[in-house]
PDB file of N, CA and C in Angstrom:
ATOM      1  N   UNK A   1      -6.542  10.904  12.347  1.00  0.00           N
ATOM      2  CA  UNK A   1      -5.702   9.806  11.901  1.00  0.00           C
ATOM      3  C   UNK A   1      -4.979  10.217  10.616  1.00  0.00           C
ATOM      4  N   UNK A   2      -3.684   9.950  10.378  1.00  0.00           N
ATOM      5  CA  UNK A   2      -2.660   9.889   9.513  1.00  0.00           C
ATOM      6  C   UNK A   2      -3.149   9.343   8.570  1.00  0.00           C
ATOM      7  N   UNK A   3      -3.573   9.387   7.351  1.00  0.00           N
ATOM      8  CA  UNK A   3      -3.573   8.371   6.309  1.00  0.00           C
ATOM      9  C   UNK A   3      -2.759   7.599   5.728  1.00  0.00           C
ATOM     10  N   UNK A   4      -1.538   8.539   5.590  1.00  0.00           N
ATOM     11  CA  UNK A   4      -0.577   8.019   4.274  1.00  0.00           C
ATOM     12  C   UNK A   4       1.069   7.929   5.128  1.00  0.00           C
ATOM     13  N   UNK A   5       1.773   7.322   5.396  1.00  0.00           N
ATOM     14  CA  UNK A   5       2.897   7.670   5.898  1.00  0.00           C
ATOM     15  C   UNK A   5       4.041   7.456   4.674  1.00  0.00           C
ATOM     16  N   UNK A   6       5.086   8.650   4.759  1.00  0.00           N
ATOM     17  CA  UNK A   6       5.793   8.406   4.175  1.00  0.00           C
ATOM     18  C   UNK A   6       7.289   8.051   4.402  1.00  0.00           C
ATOM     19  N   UNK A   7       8.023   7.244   3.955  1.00  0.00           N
ATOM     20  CA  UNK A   7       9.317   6.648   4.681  1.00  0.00           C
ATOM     21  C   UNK A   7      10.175   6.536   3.702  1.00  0.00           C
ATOM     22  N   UNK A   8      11.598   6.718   3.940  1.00  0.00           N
ATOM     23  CA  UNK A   8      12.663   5.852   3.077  1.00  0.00           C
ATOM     24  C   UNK A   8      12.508   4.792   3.302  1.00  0.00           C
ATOM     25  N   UNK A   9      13.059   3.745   2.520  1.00  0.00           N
ATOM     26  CA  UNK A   9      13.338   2.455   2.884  1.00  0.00           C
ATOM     27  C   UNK A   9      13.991   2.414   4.112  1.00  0.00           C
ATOM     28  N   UNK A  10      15.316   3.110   3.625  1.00  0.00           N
ATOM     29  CA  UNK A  10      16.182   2.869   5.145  1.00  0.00           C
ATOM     30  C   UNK A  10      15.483   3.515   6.773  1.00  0.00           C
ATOM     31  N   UNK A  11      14.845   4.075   6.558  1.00  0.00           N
ATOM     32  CA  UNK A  11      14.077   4.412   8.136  1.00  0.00           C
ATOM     33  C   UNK A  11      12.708   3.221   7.936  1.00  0.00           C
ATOM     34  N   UNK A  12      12.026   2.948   7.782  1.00  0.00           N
ATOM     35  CA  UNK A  12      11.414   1.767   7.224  1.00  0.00           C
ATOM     36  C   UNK A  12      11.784   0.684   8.184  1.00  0.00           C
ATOM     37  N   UNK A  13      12.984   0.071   7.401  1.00  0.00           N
ATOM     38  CA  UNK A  13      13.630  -0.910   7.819  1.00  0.00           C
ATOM     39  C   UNK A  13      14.609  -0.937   9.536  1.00  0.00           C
ATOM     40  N   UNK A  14      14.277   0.033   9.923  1.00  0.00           N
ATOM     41  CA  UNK A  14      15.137   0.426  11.316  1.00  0.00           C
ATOM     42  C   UNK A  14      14.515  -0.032  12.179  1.00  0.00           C
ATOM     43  N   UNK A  15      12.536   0.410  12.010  1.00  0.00           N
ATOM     44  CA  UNK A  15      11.892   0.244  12.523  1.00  0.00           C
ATOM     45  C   UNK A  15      10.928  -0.571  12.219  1.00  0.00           C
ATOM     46  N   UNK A  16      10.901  -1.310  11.453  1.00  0.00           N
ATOM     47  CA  UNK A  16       9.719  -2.415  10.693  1.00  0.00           C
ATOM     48  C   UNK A  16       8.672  -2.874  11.492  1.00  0.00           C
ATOM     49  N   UNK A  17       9.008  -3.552  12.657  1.00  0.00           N
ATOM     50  CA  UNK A  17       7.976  -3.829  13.003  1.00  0.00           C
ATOM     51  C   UNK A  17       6.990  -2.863  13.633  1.00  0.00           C
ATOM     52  N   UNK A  18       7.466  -1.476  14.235  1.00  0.00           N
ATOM     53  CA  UNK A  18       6.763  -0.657  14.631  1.00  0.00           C
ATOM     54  C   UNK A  18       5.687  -0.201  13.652  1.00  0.00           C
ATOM     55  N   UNK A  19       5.776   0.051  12.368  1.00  0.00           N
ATOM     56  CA  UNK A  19       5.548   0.471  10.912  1.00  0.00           C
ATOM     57  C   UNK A  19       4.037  -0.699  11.037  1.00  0.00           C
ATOM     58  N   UNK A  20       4.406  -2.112  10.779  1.00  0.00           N
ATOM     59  CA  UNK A  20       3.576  -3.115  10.735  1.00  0.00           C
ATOM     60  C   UNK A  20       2.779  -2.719  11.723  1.00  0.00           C
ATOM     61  N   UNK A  21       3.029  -2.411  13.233  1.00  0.00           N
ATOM     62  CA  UNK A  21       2.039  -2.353  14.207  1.00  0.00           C
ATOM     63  C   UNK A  21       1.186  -1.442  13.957  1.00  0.00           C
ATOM     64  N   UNK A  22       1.629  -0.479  13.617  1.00  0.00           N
ATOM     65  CA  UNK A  22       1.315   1.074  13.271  1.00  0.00           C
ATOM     66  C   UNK A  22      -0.384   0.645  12.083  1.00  0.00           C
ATOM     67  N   UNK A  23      -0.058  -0.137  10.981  1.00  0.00           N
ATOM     68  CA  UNK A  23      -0.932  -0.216  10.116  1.00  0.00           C
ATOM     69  C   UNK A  23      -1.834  -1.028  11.187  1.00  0.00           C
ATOM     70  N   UNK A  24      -1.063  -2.089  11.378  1.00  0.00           N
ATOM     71  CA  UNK A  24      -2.362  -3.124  12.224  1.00  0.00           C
ATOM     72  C   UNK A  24      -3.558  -2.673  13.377  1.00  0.00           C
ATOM     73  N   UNK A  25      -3.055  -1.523  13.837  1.00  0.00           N
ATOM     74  CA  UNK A  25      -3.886  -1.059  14.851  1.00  0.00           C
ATOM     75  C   UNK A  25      -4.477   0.098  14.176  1.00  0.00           C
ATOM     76  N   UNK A  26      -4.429   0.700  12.436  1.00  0.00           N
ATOM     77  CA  UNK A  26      -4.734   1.402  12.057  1.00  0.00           C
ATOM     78  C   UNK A  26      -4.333   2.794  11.940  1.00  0.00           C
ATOM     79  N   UNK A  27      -3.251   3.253  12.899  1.00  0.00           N
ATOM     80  CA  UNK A  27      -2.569   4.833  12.998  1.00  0.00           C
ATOM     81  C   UNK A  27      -3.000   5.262  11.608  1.00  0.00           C
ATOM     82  N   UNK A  28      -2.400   4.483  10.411  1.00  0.00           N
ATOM     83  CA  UNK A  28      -2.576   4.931   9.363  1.00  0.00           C
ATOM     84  C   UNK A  28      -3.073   3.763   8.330  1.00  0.00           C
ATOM     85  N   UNK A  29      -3.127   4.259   7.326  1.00  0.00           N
ATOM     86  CA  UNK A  29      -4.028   3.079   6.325  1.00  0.00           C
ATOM     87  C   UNK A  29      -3.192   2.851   5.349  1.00  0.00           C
ATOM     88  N   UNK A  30      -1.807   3.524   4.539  1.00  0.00           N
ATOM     89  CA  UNK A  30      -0.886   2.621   4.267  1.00  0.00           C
ATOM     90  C   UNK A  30       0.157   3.634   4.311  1.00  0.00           C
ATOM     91  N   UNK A  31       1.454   2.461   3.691  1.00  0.00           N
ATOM     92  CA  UNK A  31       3.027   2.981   4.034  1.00  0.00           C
ATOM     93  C   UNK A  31       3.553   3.441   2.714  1.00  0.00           C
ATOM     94  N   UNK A  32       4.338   4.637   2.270  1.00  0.00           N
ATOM     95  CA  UNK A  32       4.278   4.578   0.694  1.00  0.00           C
ATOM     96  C   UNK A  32       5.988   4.561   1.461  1.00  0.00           C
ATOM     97  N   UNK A  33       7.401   3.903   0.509  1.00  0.00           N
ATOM     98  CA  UNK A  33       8.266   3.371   0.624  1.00  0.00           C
ATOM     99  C   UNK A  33       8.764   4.398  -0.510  1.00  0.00           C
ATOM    100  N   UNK A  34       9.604   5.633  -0.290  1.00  0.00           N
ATOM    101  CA  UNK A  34       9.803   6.426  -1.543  1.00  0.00           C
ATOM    102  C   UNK A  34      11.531   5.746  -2.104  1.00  0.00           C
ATOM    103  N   UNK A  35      11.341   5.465  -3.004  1.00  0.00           N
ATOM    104  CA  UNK A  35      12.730   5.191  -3.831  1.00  0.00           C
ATOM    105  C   UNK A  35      13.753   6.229  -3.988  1.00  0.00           C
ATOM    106  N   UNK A  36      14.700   5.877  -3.139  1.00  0.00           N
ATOM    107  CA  UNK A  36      15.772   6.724  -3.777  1.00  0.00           C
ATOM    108  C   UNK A  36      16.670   7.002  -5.022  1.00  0.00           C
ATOM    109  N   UNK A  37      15.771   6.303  -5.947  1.00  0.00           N
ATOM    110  CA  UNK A  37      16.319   6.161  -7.159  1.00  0.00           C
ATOM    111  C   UNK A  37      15.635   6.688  -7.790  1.00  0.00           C
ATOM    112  N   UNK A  38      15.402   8.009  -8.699  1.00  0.00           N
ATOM    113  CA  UNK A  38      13.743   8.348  -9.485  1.00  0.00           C
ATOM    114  C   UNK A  38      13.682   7.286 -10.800  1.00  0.00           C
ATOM    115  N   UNK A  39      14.540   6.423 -10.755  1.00  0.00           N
ATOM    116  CA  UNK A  39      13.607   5.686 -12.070  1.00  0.00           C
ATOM    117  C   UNK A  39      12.664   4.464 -11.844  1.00  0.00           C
ATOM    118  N   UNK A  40      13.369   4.618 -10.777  1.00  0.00           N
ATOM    119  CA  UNK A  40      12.358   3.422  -9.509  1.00  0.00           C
ATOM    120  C   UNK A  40      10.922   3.969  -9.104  1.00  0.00           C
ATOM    121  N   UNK A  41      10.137   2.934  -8.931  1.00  0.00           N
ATOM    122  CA  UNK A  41       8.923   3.164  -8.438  1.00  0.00           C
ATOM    123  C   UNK A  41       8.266   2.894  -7.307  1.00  0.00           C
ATOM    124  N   UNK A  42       7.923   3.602  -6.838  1.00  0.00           N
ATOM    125  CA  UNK A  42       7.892   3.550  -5.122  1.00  0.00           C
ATOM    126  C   UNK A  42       6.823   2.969  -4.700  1.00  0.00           C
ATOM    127  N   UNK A  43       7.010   2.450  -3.036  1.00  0.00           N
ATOM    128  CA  UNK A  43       6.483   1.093  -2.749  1.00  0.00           C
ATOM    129  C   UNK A  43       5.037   1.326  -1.765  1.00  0.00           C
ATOM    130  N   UNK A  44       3.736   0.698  -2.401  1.00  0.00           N
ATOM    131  CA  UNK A  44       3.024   0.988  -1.310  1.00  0.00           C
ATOM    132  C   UNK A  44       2.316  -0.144  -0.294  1.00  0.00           C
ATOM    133  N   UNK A  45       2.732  -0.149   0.633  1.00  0.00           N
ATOM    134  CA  UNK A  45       2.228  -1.252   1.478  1.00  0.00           C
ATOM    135  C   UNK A  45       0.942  -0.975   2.243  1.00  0.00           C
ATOM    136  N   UNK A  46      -0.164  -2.044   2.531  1.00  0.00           N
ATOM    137  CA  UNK A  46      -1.266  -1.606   2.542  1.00  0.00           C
ATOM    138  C   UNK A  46      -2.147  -2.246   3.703  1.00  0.00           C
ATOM    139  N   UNK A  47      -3.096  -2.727   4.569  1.00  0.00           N
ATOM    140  CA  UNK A  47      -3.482  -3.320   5.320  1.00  0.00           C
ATOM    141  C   UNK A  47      -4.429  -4.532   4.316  1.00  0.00           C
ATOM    142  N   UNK A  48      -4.293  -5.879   5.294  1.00  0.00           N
ATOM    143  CA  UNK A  48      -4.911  -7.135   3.796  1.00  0.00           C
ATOM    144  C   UNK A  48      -6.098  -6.099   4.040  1.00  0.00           C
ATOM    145  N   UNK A  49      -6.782  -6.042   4.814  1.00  0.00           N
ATOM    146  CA  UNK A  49      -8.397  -5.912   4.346  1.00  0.00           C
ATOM    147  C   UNK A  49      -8.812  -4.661   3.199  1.00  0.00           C
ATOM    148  N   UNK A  50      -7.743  -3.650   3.321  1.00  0.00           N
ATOM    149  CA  UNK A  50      -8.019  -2.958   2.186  1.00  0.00           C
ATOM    150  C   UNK A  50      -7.091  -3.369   1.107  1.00  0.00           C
ATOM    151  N   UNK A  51      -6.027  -4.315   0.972  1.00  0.00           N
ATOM    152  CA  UNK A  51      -5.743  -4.618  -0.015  1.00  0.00           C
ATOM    153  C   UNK A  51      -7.412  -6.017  -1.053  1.00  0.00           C
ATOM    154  N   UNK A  52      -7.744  -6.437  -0.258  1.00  0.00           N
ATOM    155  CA  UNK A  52      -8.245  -7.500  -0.280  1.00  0.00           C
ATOM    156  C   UNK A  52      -9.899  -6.579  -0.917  1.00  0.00           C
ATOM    157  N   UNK A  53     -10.385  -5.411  -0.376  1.00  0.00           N
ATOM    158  CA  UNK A  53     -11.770  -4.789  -0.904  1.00  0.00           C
ATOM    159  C   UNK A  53     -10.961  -3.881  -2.296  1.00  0.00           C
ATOM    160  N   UNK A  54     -10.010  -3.846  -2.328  1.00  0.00           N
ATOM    161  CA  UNK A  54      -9.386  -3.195  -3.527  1.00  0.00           C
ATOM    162  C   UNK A  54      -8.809  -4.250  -4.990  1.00  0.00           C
ATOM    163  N   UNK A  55      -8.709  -4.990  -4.373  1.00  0.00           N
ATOM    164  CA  UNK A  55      -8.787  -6.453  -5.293  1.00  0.00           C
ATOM    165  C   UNK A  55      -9.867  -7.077  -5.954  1.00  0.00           C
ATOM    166  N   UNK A  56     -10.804  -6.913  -4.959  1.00  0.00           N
ATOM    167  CA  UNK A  56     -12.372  -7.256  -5.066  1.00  0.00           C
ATOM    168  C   UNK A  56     -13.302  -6.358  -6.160  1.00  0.00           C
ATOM    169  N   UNK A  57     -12.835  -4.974  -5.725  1.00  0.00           N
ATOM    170  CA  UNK A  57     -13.144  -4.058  -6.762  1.00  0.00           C
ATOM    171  C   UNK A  57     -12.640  -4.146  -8.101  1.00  0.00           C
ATOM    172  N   UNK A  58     -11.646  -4.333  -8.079  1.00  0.00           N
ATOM    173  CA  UNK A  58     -10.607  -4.751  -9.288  1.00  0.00           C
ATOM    174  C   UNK A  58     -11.323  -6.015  -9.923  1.00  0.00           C
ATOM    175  N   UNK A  59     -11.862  -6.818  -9.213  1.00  0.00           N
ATOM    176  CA  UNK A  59     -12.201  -8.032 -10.403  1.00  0.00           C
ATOM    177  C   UNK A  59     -13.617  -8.017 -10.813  1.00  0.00           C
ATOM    178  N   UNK A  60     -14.276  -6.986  -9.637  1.00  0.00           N
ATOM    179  CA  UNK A  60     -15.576  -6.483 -10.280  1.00  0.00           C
ATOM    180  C   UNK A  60     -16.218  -6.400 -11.865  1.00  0.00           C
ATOM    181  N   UNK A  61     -15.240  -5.226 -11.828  1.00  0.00           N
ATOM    182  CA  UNK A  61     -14.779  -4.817 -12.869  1.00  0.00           C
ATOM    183  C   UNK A  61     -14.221  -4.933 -13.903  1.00  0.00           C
ATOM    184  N   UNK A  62     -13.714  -5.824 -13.948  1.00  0.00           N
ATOM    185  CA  UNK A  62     -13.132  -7.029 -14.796  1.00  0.00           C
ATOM    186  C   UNK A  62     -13.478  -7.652 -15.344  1.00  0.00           C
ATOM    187  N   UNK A  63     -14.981  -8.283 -14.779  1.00  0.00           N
ATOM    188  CA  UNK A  63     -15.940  -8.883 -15.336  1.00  0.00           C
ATOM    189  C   UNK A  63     -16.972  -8.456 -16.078  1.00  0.00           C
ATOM    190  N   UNK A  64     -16.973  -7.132 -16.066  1.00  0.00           N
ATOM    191  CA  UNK A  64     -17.283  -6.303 -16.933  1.00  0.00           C
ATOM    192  C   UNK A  64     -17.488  -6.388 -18.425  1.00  0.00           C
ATOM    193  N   UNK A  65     -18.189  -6.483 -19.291  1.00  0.00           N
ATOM    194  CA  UNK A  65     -17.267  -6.807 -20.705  1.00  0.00           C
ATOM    195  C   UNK A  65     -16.889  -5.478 -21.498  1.00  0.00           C
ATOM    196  N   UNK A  66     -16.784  -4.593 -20.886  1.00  0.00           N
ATOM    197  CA  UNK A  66     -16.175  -3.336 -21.716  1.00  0.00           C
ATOM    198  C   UNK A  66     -14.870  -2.789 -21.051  1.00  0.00           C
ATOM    199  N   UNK A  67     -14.439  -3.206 -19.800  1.00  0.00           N
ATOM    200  CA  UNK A  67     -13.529  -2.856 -18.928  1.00  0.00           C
ATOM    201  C   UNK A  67     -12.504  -3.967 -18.950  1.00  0.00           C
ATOM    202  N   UNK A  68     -10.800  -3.795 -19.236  1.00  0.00           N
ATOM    203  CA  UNK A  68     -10.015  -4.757 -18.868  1.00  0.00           C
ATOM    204  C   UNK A  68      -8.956  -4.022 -18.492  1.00  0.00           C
ATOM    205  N   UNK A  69      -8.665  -4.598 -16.858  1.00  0.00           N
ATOM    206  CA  UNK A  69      -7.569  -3.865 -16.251  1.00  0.00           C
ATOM    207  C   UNK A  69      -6.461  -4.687 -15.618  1.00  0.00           C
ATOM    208  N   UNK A  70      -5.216  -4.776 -15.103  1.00  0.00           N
ATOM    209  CA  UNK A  70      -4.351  -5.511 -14.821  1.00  0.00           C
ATOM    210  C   UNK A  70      -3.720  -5.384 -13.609  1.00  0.00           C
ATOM    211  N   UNK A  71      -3.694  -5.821 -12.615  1.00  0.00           N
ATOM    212  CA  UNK A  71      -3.302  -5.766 -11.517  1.00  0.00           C
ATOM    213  C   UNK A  71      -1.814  -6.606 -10.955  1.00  0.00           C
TER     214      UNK A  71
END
């Protein structure tokens, strides 16, 4: 399995929903969206459930009292 796919926007957008299916059935685990602009920062789209255990981790941690991070 693919992990990481990488796309312009504009091929991205040609095919979007294929892209969406693609994560949903897992092909790969996320979409990084490279900017054609380098001062821009490029886009990563992600499946909820690992956005959602990566969030989770994030507030873990948070609660922490020596750790403060910003999401």
């Amino acid at each position: 399995m693919q992990k990481t796919k990488i796309l312009s926007q504009e091929t991205f957008q040609k095919d979007m929903e294929l892209y969406f299916d693609k994560l949903k059935n897992k092909d790969f685990k996320k979409i990084v969206l490279k900017s054609e602009d380098e001062a821009k920062n490029d886009v990563v789209i992600l499946r909820v459930d690992d956005y959602e255990r990566l969030k989770n981790l994030c507030d873990f941690f948070e609660d922490l009292p020596f750790v403060k991070i910003n999401i």
